[in-house]
C-alpha atoms as a PDB file:
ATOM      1  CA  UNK A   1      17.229 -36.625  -9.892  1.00  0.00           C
ATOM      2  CA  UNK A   2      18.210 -35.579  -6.483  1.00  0.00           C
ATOM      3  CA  UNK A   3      18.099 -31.823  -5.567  1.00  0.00           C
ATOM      4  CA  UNK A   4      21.324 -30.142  -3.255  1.00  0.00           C
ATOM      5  CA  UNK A   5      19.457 -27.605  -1.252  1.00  0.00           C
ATOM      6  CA  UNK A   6      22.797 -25.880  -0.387  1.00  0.00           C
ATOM      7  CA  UNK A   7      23.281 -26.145  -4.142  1.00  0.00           C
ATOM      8  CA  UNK A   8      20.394 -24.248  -5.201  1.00  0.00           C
ATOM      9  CA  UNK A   9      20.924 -21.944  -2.193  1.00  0.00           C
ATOM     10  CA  UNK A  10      24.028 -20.861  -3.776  1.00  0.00           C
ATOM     11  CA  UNK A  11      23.409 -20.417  -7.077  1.00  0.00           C
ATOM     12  CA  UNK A  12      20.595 -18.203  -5.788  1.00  0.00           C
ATOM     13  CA  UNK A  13      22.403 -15.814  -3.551  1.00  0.00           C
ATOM     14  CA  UNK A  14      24.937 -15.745  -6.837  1.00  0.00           C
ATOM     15  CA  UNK A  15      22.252 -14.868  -9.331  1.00  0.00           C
ATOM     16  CA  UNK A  16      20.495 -12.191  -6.963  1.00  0.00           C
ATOM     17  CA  UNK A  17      24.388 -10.778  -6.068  1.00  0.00           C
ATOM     18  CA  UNK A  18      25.111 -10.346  -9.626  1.00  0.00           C
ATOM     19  CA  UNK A  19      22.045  -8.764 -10.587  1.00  0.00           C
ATOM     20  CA  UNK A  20      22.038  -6.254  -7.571  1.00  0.00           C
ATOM     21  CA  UNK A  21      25.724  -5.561  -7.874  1.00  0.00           C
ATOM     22  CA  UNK A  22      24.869  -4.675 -11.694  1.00  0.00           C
ATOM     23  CA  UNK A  23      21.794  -2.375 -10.830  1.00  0.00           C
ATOM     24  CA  UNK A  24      23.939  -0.633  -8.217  1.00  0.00           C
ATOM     25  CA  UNK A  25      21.962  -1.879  -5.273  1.00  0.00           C
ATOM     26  CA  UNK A  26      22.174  -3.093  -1.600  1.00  0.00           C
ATOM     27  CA  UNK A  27      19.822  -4.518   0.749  1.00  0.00           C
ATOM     28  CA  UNK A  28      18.574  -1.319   2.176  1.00  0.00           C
ATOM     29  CA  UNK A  29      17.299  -0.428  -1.338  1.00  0.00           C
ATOM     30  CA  UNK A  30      15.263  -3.691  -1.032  1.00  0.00           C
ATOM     31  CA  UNK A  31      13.695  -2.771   2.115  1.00  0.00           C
ATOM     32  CA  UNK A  32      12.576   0.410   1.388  1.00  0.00           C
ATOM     33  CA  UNK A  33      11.186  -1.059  -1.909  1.00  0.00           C
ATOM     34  CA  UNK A  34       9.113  -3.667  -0.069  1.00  0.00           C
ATOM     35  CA  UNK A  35       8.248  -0.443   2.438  1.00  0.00           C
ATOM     36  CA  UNK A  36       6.967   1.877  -0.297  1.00  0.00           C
ATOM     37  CA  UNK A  37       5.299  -1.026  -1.791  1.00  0.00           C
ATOM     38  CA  UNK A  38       3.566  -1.567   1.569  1.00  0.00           C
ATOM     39  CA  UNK A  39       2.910   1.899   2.192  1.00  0.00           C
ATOM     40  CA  UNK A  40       1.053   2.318  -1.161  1.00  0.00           C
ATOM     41  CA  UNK A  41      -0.872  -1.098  -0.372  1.00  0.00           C
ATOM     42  CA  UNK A  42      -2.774   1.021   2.418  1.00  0.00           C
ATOM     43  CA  UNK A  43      -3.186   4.368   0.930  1.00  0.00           C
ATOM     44  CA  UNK A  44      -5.100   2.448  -1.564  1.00  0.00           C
ATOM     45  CA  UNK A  45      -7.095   0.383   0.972  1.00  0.00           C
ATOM     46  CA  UNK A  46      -6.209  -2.830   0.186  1.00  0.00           C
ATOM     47  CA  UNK A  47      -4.350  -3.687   3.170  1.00  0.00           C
ATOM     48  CA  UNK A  48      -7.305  -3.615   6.011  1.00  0.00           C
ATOM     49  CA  UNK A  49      -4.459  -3.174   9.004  1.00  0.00           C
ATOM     50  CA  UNK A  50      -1.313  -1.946   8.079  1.00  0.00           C
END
């Protein structure tokens, strides 16, 4: 069985679109997810160098 990368790329970007679109979010809610995440990471101490 042969895989279509552009195929899978797709239906990717769909799922994630739908599911954002549904939670009422956009990409800047992403970021500053990953950035809180981050931030938390090294107030911990288990990044070394943030």
């Amino acid at each position: 069985m042969e895989h279509n990368p552009v195929e899978i790329w797709e239906r990717s970007t769909s799922v994630i679109r739908t599911a954002m679109n549904a939670l009422k979010l956009d990409a800047a809610d992403l970021v500053s997810g990953a950035a809180r995440g981050r931030l938390h990471q090294v107030e911990e101490g288990r990044v070394a160098h943030p």
